[in-house]
PDB file of N, CA and C in Angstrom:
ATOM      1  N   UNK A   1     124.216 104.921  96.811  1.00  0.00           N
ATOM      2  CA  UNK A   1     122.953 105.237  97.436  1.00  0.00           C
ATOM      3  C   UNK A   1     122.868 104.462  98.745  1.00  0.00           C
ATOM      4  N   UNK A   2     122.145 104.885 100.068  1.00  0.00           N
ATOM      5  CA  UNK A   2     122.668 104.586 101.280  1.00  0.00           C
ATOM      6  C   UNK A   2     121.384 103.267 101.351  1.00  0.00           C
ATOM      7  N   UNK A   3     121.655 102.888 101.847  1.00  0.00           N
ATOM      8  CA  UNK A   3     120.540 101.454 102.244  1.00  0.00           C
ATOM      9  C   UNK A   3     118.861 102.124 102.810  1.00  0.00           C
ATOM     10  N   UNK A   4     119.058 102.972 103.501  1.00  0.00           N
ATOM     11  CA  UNK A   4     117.810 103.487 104.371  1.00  0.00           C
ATOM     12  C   UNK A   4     116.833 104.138 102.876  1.00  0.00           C
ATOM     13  N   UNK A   5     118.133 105.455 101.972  1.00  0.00           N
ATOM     14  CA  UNK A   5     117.416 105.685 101.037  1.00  0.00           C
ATOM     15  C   UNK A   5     116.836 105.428 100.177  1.00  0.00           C
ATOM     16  N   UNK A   6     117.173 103.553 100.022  1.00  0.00           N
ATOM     17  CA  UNK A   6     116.753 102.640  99.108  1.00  0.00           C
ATOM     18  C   UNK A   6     115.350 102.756  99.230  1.00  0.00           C
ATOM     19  N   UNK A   7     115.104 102.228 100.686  1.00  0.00           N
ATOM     20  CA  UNK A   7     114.549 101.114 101.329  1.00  0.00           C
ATOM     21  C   UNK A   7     113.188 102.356 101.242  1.00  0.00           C
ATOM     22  N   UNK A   8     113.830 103.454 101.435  1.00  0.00           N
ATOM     23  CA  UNK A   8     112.625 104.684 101.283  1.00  0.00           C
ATOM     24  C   UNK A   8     111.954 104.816  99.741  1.00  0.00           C
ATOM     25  N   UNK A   9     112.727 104.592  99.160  1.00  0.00           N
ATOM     26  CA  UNK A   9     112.249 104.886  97.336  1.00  0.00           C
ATOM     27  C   UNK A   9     111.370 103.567  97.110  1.00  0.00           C
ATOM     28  N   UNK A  10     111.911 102.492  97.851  1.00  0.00           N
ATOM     29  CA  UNK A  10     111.076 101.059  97.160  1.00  0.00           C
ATOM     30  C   UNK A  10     109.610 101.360  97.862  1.00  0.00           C
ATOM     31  N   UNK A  11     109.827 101.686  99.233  1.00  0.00           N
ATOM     32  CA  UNK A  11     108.737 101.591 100.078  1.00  0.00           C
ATOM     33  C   UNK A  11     107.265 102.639  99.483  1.00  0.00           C
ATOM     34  N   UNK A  12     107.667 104.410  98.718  1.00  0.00           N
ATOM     35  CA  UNK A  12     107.337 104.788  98.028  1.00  0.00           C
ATOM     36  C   UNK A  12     106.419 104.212  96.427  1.00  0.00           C
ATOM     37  N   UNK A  13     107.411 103.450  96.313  1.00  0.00           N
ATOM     38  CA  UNK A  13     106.725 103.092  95.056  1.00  0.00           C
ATOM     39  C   UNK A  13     105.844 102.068  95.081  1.00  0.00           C
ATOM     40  N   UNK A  14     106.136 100.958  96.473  1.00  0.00           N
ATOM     41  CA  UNK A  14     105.201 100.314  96.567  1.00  0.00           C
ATOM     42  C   UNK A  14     103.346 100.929  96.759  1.00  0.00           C
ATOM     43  N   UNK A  15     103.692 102.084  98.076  1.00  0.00           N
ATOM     44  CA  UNK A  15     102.759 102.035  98.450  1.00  0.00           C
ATOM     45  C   UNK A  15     101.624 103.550  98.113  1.00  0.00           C
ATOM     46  N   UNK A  16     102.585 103.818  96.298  1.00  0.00           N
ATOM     47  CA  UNK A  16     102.119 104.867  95.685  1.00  0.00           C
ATOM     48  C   UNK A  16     100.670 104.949  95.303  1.00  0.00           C
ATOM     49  N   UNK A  17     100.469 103.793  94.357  1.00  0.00           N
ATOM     50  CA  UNK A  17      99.301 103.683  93.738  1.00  0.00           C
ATOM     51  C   UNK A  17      98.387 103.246  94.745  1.00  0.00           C
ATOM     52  N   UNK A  18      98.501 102.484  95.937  1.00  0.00           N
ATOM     53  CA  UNK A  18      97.304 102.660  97.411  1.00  0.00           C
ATOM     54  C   UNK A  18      97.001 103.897  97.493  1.00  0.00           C
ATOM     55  N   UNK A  19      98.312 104.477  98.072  1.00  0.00           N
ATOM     56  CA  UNK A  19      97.497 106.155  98.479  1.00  0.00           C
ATOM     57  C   UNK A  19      96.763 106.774  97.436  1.00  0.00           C
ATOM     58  N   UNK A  20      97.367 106.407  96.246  1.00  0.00           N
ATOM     59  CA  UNK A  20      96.748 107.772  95.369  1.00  0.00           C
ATOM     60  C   UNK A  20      95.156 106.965  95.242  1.00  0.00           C
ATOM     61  N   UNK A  21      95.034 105.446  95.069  1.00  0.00           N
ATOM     62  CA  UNK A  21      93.318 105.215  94.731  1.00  0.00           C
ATOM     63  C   UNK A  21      92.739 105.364  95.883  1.00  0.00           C
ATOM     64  N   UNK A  22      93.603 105.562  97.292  1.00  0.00           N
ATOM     65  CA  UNK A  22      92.507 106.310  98.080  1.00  0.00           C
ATOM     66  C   UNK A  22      92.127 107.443  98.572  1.00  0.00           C
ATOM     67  N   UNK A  23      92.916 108.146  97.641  1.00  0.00           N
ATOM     68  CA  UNK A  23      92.850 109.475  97.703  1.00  0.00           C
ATOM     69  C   UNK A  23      91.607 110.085  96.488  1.00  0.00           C
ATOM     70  N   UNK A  24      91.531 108.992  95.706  1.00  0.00           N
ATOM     71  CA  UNK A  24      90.853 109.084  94.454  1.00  0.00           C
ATOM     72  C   UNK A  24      89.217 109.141  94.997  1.00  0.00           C
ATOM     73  N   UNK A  25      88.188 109.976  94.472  1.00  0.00           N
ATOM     74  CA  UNK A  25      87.259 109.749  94.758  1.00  0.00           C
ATOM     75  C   UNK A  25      86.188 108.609  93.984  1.00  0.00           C
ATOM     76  N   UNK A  26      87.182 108.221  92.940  1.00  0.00           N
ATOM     77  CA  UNK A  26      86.642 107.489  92.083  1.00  0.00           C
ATOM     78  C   UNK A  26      86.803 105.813  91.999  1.00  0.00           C
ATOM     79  N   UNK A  27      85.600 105.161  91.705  1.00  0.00           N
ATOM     80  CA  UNK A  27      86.100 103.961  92.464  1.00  0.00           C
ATOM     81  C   UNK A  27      86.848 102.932  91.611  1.00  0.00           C
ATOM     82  N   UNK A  28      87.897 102.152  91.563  1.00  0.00           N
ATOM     83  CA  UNK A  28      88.826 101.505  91.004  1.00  0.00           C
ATOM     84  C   UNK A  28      88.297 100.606  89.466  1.00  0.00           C
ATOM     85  N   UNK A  29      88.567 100.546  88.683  1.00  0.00           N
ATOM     86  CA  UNK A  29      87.370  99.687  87.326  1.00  0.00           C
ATOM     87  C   UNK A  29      87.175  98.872  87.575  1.00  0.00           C
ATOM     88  N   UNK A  30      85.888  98.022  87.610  1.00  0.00           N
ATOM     89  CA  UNK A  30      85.157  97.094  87.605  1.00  0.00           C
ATOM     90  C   UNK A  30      84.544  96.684  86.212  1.00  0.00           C
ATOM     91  N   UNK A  31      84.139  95.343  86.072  1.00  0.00           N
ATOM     92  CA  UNK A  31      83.437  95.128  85.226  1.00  0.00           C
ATOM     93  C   UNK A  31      81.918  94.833  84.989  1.00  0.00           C
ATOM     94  N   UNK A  32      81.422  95.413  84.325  1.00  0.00           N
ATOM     95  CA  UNK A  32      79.697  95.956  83.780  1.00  0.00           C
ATOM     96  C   UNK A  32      79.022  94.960  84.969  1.00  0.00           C
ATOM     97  N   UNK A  33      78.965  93.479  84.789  1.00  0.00           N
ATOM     98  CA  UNK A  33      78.125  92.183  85.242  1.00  0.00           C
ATOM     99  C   UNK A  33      78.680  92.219  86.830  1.00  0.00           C
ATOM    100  N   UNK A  34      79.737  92.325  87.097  1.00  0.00           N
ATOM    101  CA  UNK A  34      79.955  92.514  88.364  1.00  0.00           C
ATOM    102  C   UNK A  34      79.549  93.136  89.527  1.00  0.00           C
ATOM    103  N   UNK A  35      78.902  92.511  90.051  1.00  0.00           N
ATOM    104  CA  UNK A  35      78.265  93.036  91.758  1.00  0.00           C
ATOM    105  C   UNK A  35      79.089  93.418  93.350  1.00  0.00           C
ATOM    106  N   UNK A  36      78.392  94.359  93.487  1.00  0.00           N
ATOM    107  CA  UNK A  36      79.037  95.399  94.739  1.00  0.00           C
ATOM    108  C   UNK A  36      79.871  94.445  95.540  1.00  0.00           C
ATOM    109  N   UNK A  37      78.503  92.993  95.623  1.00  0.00           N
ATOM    110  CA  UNK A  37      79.016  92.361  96.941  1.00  0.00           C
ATOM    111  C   UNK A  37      79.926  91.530  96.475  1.00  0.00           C
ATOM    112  N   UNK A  38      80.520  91.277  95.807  1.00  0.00           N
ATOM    113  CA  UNK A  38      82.045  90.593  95.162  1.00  0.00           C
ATOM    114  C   UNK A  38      83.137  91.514  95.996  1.00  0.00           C
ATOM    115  N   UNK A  39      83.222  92.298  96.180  1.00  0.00           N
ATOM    116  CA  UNK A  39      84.435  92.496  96.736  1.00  0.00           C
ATOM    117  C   UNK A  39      83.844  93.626  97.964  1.00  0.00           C
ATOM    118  N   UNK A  40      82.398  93.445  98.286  1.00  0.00           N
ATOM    119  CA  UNK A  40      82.033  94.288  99.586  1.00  0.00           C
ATOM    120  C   UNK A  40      81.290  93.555 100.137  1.00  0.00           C
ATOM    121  N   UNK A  41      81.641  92.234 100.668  1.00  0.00           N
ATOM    122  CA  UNK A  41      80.386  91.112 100.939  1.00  0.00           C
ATOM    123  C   UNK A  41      80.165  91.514 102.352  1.00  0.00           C
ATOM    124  N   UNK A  42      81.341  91.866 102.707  1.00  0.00           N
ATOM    125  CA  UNK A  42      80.548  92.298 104.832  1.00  0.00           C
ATOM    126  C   UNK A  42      79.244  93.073 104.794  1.00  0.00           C
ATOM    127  N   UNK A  43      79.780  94.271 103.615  1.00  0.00           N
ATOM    128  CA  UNK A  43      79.274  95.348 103.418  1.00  0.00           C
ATOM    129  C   UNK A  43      77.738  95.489 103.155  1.00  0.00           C
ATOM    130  N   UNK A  44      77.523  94.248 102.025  1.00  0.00           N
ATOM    131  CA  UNK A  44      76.152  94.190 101.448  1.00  0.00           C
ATOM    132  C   UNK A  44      75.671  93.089 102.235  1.00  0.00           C
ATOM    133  N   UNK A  45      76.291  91.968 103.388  1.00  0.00           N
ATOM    134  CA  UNK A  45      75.558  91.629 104.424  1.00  0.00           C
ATOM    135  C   UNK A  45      75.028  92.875 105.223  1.00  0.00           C
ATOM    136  N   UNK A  46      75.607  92.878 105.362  1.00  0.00           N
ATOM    137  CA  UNK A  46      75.239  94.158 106.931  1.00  0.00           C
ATOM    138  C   UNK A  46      73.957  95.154 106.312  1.00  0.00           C
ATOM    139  N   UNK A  47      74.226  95.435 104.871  1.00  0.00           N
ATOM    140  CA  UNK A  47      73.167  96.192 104.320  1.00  0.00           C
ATOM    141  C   UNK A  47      71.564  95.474 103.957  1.00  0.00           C
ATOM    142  N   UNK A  48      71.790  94.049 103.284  1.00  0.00           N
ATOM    143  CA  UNK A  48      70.784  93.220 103.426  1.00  0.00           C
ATOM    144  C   UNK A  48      69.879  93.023 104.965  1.00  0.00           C
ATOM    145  N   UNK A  49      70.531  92.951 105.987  1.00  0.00           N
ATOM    146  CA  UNK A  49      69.304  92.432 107.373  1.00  0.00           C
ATOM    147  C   UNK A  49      68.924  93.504 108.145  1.00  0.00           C
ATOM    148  N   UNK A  50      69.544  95.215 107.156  1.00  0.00           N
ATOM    149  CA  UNK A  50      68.849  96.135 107.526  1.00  0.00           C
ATOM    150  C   UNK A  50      67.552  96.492 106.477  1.00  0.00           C
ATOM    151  N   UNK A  51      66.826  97.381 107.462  1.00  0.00           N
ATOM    152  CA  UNK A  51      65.709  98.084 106.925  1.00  0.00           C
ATOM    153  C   UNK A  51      66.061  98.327 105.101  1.00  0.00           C
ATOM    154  N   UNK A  52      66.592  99.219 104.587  1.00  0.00           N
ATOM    155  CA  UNK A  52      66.900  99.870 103.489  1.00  0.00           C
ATOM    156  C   UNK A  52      67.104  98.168 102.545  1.00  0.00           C
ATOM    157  N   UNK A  53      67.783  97.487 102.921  1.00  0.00           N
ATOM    158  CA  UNK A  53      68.425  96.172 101.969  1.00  0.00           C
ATOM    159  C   UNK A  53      67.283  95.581 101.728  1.00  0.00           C
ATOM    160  N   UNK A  54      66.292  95.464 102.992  1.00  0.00           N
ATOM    161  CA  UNK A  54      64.977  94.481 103.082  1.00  0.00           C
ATOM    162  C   UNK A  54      63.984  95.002 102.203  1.00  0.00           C
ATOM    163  N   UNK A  55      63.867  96.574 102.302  1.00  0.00           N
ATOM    164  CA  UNK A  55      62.712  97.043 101.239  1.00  0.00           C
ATOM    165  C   UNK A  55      63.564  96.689  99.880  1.00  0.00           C
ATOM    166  N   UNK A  56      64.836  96.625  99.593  1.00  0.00           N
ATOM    167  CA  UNK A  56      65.548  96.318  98.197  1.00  0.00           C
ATOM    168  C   UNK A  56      66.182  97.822  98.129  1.00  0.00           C
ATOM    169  N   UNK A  57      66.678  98.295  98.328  1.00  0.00           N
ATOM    170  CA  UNK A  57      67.159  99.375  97.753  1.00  0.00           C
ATOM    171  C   UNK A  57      68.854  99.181  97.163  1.00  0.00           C
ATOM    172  N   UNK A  58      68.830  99.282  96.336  1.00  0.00           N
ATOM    173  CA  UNK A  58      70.574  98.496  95.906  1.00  0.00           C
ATOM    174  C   UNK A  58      71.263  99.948  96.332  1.00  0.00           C
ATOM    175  N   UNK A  59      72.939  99.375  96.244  1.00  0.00           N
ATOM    176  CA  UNK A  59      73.713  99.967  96.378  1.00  0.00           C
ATOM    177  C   UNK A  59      73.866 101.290  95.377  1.00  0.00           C
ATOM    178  N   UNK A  60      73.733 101.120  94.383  1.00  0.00           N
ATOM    179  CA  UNK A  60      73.560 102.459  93.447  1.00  0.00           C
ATOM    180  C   UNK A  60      72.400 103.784  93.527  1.00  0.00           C
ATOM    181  N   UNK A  61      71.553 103.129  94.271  1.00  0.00           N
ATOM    182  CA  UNK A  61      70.441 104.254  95.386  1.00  0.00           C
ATOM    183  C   UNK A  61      71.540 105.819  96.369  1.00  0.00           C
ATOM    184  N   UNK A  62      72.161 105.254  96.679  1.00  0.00           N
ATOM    185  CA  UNK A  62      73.090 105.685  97.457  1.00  0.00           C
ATOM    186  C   UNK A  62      74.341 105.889  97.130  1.00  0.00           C
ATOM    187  N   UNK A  63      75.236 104.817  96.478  1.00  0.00           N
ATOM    188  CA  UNK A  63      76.492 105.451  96.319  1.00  0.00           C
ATOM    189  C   UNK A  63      77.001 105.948  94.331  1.00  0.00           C
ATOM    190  N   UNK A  64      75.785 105.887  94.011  1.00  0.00           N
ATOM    191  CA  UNK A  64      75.548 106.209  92.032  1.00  0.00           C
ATOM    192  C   UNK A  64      75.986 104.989  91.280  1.00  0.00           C
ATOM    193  N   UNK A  65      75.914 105.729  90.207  1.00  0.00           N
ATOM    194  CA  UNK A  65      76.836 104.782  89.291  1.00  0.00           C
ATOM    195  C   UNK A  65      77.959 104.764  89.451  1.00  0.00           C
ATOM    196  N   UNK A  66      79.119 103.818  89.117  1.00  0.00           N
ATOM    197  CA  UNK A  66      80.716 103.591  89.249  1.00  0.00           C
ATOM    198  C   UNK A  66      81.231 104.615  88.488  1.00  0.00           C
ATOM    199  N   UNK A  67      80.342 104.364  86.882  1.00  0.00           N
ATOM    200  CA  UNK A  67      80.909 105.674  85.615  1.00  0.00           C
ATOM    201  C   UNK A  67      81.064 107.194  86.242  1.00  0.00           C
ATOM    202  N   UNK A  68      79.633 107.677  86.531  1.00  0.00           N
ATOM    203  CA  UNK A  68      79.180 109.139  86.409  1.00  0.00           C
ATOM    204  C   UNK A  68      79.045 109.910  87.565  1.00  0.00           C
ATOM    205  N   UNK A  69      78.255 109.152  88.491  1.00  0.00           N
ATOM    206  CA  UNK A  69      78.124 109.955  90.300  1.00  0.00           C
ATOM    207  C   UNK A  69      78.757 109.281  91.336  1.00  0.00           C
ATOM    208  N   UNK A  70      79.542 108.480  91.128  1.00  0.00           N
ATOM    209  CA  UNK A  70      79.924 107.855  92.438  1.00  0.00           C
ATOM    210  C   UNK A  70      80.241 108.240  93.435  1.00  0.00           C
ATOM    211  N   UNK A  71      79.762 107.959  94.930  1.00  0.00           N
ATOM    212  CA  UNK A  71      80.346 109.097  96.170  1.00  0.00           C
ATOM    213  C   UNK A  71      80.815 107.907  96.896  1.00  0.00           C
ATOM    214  N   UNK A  72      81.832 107.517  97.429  1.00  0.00           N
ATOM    215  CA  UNK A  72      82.251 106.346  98.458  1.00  0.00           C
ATOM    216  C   UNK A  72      81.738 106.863  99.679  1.00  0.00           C
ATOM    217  N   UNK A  73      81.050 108.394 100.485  1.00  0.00           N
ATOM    218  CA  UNK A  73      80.437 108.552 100.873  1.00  0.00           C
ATOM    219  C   UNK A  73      79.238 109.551 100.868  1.00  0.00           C
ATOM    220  N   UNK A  74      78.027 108.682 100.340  1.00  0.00           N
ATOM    221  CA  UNK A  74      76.857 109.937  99.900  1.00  0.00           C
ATOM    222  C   UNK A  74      76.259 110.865 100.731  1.00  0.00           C
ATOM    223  N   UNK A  75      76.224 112.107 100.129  1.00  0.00           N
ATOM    224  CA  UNK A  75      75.423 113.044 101.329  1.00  0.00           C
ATOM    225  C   UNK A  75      74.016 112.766 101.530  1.00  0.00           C
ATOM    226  N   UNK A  76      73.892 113.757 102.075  1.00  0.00           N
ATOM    227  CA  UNK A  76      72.348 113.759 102.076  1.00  0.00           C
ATOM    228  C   UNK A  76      71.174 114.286 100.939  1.00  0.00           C
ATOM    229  N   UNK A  77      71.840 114.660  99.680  1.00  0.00           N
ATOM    230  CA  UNK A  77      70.899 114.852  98.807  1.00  0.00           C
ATOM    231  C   UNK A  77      71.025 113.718  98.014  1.00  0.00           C
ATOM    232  N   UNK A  78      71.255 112.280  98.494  1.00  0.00           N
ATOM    233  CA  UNK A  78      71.291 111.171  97.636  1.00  0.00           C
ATOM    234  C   UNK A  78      69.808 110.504  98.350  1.00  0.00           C
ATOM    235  N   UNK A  79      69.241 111.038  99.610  1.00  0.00           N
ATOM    236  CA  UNK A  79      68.379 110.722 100.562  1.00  0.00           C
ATOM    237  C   UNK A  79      67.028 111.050 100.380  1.00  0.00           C
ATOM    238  N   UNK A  80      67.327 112.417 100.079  1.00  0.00           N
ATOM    239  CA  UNK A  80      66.357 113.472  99.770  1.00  0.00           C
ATOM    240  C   UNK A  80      65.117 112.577  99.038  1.00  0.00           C
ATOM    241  N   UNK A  81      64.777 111.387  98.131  1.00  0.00           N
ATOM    242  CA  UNK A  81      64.049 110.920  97.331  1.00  0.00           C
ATOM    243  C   UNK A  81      62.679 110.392  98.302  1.00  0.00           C
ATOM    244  N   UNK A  82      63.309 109.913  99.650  1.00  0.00           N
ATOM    245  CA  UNK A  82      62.297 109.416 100.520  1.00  0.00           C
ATOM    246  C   UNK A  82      62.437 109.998 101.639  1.00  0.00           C
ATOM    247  N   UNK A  83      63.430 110.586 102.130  1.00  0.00           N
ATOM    248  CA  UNK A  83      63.581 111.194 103.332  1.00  0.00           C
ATOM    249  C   UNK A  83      63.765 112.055 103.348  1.00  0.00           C
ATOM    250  N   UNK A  84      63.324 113.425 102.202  1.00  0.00           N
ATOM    251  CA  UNK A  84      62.737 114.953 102.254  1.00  0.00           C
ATOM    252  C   UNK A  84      62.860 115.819 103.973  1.00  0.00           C
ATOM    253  N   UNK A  85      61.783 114.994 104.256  1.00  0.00           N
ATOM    254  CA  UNK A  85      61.358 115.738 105.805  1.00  0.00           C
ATOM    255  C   UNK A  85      63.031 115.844 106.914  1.00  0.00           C
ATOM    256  N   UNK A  86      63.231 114.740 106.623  1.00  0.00           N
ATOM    257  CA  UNK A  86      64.442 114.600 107.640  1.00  0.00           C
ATOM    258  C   UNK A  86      65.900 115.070 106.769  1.00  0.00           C
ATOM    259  N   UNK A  87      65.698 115.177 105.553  1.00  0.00           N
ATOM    260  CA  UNK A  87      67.281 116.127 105.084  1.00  0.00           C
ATOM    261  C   UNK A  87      66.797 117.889 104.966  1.00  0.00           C
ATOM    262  N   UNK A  88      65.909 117.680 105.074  1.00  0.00           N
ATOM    263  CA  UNK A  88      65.367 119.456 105.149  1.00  0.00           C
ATOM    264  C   UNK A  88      65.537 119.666 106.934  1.00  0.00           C
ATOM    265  N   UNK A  89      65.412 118.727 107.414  1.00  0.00           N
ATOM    266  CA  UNK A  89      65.349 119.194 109.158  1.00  0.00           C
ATOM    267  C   UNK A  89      63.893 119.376 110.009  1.00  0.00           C
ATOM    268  N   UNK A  90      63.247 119.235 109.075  1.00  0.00           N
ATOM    269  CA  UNK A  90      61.461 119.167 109.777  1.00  0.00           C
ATOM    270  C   UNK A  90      61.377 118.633 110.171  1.00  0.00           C
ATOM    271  N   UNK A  91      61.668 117.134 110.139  1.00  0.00           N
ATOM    272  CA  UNK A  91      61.121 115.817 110.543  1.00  0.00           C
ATOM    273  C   UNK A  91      61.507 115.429 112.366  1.00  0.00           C
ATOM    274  N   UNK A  92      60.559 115.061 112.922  1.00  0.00           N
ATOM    275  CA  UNK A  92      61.123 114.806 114.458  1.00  0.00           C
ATOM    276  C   UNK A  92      62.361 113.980 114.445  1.00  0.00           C
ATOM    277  N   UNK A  93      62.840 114.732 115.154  1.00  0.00           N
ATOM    278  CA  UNK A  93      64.105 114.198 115.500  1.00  0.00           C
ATOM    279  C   UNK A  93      66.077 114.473 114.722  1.00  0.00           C
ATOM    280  N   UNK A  94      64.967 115.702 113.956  1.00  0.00           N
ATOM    281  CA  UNK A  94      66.212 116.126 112.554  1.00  0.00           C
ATOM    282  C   UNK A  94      66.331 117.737 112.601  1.00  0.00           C
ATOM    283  N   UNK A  95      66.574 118.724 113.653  1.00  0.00           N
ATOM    284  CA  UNK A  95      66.058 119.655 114.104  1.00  0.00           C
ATOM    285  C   UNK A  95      66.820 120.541 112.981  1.00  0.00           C
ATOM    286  N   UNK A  96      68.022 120.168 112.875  1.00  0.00           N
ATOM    287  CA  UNK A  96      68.813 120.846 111.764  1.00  0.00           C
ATOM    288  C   UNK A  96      68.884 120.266 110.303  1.00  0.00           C
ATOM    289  N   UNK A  97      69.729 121.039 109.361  1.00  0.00           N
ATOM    290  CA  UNK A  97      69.914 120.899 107.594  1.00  0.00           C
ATOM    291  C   UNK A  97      71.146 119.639 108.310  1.00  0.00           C
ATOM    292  N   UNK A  98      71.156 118.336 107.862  1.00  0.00           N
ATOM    293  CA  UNK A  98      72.463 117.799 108.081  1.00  0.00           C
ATOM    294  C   UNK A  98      73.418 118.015 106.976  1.00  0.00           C
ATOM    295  N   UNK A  99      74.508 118.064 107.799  1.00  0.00           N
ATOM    296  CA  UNK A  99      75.924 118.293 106.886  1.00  0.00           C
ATOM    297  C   UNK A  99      75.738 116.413 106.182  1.00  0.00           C
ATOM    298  N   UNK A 100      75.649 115.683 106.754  1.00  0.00           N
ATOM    299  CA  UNK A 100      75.792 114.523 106.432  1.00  0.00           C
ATOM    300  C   UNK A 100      75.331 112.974 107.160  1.00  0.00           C
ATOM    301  N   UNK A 101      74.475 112.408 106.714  1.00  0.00           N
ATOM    302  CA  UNK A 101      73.798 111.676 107.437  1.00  0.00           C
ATOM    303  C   UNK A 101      74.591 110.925 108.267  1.00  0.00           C
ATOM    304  N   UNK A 102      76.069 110.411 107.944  1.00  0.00           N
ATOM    305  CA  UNK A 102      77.126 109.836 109.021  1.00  0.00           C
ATOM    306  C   UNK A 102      76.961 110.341 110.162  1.00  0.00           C
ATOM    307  N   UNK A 103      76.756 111.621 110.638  1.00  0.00           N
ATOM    308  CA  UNK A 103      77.039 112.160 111.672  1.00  0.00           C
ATOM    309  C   UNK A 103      76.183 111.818 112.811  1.00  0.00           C
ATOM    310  N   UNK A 104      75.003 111.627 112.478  1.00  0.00           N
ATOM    311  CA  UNK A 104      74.270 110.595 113.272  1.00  0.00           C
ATOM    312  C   UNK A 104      73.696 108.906 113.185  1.00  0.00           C
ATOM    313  N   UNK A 105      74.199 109.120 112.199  1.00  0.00           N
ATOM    314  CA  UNK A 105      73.323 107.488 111.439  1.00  0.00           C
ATOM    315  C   UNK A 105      74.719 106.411 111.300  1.00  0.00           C
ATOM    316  N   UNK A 106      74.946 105.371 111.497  1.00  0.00           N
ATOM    317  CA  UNK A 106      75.954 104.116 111.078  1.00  0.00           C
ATOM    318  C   UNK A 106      75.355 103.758 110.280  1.00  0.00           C
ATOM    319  N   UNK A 107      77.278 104.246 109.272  1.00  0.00           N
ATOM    320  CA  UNK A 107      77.224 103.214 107.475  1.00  0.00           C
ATOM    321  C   UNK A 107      75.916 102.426 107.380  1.00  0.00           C
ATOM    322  N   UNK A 108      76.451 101.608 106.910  1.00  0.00           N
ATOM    323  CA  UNK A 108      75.690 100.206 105.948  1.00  0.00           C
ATOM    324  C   UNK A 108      74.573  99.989 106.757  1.00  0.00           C
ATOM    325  N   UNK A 109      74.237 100.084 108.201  1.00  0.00           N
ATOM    326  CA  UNK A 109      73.287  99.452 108.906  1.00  0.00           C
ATOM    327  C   UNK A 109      72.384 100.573 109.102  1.00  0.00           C
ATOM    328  N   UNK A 110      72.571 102.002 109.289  1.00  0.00           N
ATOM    329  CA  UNK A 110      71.918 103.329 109.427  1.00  0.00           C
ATOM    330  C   UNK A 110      71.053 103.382 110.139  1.00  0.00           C
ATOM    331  N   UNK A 111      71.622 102.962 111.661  1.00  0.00           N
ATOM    332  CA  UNK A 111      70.499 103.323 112.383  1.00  0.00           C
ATOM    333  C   UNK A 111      71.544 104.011 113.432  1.00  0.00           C
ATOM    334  N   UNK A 112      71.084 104.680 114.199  1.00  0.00           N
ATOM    335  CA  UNK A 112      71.363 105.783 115.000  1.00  0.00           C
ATOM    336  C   UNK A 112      72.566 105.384 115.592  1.00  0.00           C
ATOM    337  N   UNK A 113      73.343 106.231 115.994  1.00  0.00           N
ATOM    338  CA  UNK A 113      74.930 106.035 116.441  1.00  0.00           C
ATOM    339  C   UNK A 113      74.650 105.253 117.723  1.00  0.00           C
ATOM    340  N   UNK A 114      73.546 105.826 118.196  1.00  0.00           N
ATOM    341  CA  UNK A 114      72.876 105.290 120.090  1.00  0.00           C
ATOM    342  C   UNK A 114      72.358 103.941 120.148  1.00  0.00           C
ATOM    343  N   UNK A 115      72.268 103.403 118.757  1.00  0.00           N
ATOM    344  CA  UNK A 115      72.024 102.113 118.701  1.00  0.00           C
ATOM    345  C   UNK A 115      70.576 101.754 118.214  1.00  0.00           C
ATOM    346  N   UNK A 116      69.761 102.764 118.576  1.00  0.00           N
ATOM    347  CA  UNK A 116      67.945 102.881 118.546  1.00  0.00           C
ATOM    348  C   UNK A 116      68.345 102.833 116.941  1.00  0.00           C
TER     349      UNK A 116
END
């Protein structure tokens, strides 16, 4: 077996089970007592000194349970509970149905791509 083809099969197997859990929509096992921000601490900073963290809204508001709904990115009918007006498109400034609140809003901090 030639050296390159080795080096291809090891490299494969290393970096099998990465691709496939991120290909996975499902998120890797955790245990019950264990919190988001253990292994998403930027994540649940950045979410805490925004609006959404400050009223309390935890991470399972948005991305489900780990077991049953989990979305690593939620649409907009995870929104729908308080922000009706603006996932229907009524609301100023929401003229259309959004495909997905990313498209104008930044992750964890969710305020407008423009910075406002």
């Amino acid at each position: 077996m030639g050296m390159k083809r080795l080096i291809t099969i090891l490299l494969v197997l290393i970096f099998l089970p990465v691709i496939s859990m991120a290909a996975s929509k499902k998120h890797p096992p955790v245990q019950v007592e264990q919190a988001c921000s253990e292994c998403h601490e930027a994540e649940a900073v950045t979410w805490q000194e925004h609006k959404h963290g400050l009223m309390g809204v935890g991470c399972v508001v948005c991305h489900g349970d780990l077991e049953k709904n989990f979305l690593k990115r939620p649409g907009p009918e995870r929104c729908t509970g308080c922000h009706a007006e603006q996932v229907s498109g009524r609301a100023a400034g929401h003229k259309t149905k959004p495909k997905s609140c990313w498209t104008c809003h930044n992750g964890h901090t969710l305020l407008t791509n423009q910075g406002r």
